[in-house]
PDB file of N, CA and C in Angstrom:
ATOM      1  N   UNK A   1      73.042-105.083 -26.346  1.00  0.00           N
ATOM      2  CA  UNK A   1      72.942-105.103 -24.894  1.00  0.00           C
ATOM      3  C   UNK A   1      72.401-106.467 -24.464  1.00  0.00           C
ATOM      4  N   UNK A   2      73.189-107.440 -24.308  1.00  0.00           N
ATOM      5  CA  UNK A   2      72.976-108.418 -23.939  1.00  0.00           C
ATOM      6  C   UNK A   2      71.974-109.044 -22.416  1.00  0.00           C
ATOM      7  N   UNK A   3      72.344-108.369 -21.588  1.00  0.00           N
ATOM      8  CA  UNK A   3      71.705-108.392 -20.388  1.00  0.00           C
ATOM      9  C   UNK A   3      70.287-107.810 -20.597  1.00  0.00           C
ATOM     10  N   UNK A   4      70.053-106.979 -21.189  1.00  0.00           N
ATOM     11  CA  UNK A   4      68.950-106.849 -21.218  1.00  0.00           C
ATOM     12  C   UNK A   4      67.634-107.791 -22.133  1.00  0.00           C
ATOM     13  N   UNK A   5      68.715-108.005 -23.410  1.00  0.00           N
ATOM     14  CA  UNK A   5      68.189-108.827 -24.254  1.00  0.00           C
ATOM     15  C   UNK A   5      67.542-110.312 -23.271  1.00  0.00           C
ATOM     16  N   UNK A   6      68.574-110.545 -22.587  1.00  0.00           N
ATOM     17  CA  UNK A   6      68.240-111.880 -21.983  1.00  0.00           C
ATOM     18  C   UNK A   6      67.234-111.855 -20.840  1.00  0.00           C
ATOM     19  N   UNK A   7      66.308-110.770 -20.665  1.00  0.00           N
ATOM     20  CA  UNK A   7      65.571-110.692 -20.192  1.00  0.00           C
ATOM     21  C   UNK A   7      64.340-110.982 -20.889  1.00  0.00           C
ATOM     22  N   UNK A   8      64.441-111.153 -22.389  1.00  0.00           N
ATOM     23  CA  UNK A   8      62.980-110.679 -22.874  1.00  0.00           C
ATOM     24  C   UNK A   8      62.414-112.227 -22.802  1.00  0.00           C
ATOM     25  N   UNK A   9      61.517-112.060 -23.551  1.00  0.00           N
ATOM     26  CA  UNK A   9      60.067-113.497 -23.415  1.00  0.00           C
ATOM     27  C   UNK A   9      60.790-114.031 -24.789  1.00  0.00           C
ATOM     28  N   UNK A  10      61.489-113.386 -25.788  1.00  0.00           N
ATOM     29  CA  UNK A  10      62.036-113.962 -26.889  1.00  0.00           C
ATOM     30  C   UNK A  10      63.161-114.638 -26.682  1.00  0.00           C
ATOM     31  N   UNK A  11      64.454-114.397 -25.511  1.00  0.00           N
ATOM     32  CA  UNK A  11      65.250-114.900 -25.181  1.00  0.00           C
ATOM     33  C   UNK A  11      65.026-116.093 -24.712  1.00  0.00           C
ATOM     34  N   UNK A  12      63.872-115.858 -23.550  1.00  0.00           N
ATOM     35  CA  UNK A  12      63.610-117.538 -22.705  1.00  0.00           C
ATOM     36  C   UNK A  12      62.939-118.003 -23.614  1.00  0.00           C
ATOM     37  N   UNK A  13      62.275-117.614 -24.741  1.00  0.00           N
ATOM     38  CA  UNK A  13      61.931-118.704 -25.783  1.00  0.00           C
ATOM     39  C   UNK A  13      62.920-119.525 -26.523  1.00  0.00           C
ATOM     40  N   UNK A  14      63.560-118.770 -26.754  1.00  0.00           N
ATOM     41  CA  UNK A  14      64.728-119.172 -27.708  1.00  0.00           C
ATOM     42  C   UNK A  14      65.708-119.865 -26.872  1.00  0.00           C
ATOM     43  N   UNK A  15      65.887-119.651 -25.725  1.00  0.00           N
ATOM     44  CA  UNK A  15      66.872-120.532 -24.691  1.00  0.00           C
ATOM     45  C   UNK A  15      66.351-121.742 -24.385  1.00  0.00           C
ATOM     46  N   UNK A  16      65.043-121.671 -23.891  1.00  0.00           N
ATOM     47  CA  UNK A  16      64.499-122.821 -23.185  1.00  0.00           C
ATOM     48  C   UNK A  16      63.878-123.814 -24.468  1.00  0.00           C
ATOM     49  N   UNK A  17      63.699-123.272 -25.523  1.00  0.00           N
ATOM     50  CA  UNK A  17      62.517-124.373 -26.423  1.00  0.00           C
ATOM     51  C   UNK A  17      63.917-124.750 -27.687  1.00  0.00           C
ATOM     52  N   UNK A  18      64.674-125.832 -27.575  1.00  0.00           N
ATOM     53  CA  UNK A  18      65.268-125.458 -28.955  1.00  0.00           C
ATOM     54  C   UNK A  18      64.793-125.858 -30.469  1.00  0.00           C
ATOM     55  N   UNK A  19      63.026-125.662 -30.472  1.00  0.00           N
ATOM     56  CA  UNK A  19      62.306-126.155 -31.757  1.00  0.00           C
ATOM     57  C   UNK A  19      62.052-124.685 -31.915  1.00  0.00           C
ATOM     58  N   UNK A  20      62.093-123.658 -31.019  1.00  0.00           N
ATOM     59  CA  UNK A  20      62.183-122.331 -31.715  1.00  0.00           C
ATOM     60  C   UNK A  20      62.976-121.908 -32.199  1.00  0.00           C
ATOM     61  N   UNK A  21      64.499-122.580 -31.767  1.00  0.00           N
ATOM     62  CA  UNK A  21      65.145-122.125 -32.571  1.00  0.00           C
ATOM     63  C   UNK A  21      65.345-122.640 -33.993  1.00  0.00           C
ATOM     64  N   UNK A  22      64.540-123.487 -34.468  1.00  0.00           N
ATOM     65  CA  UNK A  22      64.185-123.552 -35.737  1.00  0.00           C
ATOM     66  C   UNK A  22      63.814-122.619 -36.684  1.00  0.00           C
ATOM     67  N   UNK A  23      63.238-121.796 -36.327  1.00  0.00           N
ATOM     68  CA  UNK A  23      62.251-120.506 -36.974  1.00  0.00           C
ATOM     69  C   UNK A  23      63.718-119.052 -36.349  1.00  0.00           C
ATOM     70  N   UNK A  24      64.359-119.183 -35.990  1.00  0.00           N
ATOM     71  CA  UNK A  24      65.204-117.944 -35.341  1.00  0.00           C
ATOM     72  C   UNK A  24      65.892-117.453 -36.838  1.00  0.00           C
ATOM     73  N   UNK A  25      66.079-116.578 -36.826  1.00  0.00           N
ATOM     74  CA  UNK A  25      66.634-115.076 -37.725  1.00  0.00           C
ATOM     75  C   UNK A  25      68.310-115.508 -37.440  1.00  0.00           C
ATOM     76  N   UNK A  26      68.971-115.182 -38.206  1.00  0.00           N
ATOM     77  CA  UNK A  26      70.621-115.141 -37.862  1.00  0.00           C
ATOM     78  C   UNK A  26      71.007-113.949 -36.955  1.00  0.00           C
ATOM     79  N   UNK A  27      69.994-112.560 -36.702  1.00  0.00           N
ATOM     80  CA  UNK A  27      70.369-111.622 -35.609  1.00  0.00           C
ATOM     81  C   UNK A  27      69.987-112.663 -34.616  1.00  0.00           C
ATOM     82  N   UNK A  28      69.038-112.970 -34.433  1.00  0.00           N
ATOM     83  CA  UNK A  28      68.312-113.968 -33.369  1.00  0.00           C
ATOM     84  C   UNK A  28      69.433-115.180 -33.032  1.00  0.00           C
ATOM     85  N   UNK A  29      69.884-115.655 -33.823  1.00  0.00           N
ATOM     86  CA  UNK A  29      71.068-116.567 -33.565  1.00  0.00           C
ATOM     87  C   UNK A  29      72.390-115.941 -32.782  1.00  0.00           C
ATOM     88  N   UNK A  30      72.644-114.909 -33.176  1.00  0.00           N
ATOM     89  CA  UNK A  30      73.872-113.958 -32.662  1.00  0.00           C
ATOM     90  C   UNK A  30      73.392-113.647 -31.507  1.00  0.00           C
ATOM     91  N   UNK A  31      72.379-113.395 -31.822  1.00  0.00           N
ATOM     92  CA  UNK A  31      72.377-112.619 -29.830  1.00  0.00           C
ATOM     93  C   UNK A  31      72.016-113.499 -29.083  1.00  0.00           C
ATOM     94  N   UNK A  32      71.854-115.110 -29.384  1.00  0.00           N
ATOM     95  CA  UNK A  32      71.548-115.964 -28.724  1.00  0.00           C
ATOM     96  C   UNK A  32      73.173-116.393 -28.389  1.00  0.00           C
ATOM     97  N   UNK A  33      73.849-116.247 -29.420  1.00  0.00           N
ATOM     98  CA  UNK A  33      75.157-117.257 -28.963  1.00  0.00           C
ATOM     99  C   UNK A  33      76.068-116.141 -28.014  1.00  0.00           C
ATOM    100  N   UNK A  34      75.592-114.656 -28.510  1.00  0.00           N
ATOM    101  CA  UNK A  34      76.528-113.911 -27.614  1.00  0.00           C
ATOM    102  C   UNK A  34      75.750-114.103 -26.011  1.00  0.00           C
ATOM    103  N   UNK A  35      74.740-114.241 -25.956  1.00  0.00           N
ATOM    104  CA  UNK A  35      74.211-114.127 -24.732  1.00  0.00           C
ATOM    105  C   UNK A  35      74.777-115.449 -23.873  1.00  0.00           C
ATOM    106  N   UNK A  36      74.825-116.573 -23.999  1.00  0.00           N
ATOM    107  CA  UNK A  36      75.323-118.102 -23.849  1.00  0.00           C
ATOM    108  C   UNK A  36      76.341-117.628 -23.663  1.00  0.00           C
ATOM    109  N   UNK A  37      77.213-117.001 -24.408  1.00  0.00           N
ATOM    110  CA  UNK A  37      78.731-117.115 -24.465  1.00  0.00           C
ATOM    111  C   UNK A  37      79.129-116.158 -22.985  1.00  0.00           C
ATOM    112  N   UNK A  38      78.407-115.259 -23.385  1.00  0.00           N
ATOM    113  CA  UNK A  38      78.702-114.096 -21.730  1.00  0.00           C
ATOM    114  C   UNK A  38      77.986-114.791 -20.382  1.00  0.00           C
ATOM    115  N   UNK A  39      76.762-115.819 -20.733  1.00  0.00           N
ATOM    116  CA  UNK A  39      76.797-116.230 -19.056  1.00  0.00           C
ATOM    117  C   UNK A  39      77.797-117.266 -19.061  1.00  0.00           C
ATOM    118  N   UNK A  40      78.060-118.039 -19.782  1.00  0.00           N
ATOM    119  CA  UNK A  40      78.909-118.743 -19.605  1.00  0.00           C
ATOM    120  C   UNK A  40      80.097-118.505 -18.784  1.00  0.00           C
ATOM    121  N   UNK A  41      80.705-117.413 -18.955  1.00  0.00           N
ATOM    122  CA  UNK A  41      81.750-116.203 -18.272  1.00  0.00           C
ATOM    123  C   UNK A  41      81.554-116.141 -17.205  1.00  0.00           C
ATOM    124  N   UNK A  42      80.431-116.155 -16.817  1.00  0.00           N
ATOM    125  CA  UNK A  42      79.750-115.635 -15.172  1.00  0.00           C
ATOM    126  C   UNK A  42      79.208-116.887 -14.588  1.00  0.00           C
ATOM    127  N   UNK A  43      78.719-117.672 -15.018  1.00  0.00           N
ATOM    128  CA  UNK A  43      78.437-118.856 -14.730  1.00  0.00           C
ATOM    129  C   UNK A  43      78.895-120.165 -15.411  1.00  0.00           C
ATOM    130  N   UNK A  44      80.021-120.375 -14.625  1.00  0.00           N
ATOM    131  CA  UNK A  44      80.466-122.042 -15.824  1.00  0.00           C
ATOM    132  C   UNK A  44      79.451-123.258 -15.799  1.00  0.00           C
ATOM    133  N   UNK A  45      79.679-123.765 -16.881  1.00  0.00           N
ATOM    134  CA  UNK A  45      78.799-124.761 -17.308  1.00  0.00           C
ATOM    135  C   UNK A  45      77.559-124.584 -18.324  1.00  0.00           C
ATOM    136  N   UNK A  46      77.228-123.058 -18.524  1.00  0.00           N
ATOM    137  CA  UNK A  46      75.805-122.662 -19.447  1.00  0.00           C
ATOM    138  C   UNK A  46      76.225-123.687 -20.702  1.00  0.00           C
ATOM    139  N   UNK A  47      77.580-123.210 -21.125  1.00  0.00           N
ATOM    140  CA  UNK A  47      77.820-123.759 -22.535  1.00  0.00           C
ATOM    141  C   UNK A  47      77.607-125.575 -22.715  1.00  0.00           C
ATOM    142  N   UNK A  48      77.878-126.161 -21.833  1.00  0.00           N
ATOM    143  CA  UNK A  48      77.630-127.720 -21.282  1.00  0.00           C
ATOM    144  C   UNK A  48      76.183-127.987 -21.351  1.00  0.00           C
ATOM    145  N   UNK A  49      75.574-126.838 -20.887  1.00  0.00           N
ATOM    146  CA  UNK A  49      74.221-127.334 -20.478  1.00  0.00           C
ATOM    147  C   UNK A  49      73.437-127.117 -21.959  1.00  0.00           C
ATOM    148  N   UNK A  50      73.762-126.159 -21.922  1.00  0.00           N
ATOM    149  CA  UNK A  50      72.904-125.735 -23.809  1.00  0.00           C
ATOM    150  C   UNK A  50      73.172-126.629 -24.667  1.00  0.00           C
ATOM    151  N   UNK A  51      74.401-127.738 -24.768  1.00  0.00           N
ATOM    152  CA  UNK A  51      74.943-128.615 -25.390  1.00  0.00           C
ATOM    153  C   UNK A  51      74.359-129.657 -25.126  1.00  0.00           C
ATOM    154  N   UNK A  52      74.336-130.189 -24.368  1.00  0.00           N
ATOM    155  CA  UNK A  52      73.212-131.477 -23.638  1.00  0.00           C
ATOM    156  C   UNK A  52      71.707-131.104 -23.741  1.00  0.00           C
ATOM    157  N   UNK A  53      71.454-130.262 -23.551  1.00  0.00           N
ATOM    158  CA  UNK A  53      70.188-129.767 -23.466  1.00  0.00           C
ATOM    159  C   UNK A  53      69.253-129.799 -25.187  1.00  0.00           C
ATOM    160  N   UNK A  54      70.299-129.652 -26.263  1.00  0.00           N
ATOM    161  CA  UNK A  54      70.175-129.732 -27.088  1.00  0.00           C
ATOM    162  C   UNK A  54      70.120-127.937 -28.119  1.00  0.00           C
ATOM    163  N   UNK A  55      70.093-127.312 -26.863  1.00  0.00           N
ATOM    164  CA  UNK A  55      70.164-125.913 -27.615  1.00  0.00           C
ATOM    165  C   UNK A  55      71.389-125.980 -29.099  1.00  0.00           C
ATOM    166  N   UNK A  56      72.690-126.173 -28.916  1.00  0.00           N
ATOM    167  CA  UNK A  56      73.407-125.605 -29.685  1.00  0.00           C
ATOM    168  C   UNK A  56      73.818-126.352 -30.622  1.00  0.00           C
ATOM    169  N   UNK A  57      73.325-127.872 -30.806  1.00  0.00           N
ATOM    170  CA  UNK A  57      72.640-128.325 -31.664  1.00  0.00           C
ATOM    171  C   UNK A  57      72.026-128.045 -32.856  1.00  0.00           C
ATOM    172  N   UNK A  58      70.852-127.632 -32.308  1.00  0.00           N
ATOM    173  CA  UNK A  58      70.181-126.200 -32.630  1.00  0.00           C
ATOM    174  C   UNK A  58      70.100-125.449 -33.382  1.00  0.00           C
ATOM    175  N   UNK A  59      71.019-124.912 -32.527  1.00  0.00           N
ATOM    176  CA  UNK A  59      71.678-123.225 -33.412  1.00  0.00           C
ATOM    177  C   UNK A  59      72.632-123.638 -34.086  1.00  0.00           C
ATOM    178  N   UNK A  60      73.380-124.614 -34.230  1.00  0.00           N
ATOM    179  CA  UNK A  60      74.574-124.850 -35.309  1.00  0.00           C
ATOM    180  C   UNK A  60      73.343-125.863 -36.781  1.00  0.00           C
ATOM    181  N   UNK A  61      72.296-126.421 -36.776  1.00  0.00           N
ATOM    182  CA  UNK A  61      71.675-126.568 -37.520  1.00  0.00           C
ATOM    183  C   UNK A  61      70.743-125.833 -38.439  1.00  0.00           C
ATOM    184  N   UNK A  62      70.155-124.883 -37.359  1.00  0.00           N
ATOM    185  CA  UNK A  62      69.356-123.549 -37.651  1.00  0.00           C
ATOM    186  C   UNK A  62      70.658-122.633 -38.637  1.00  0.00           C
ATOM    187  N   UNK A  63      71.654-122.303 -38.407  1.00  0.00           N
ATOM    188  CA  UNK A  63      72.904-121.620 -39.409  1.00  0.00           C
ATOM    189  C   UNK A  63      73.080-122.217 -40.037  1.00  0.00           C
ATOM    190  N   UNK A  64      73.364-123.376 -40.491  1.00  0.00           N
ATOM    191  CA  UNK A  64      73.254-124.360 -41.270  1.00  0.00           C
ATOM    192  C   UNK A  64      72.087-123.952 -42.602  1.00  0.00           C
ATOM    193  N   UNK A  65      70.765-124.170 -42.498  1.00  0.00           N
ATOM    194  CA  UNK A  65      69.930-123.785 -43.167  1.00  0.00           C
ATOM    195  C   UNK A  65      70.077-122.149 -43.741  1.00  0.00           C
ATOM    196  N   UNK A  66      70.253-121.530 -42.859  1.00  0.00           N
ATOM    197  CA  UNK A  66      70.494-120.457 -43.187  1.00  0.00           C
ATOM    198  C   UNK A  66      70.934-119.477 -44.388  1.00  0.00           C
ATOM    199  N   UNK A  67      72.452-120.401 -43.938  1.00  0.00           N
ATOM    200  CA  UNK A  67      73.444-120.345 -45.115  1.00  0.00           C
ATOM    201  C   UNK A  67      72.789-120.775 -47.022  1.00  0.00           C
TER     202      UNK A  67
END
């Protein structure tokens, strides 16, 4: 449940700081990229901004390690 997810204090952590997403879980990664991916849908440009912003960066480095 995405919408709800993106309500929590873990979401705006994980959205707004992308040195948390250093420490993020691969569920934590998924529901981060599904959440991005669905506002994106509703609001154009999220995916631009998370990109500049340095979020998905990020999260494609954070999976990276992962692996």
């Amino acid at each position: 449940d995405w919408p709800e997810w993106s309500k929590t204090e873990e979401f705006k952590e994980l959205f707004s700081n992308p040195q948390a997403v250093a420490k993020a879980t691969a569920l934590q990664l998924a529901q981060l990229l599904t959440a991005l991916i669905r506002k994106d849908r509703f609001c154009s440009g999220t995916m631009a901004c998370a990109c500049q912003d340095g979020l998905l960066p990020a999260i494609t480095q954070r999976a990276g390690m992962l692996l």
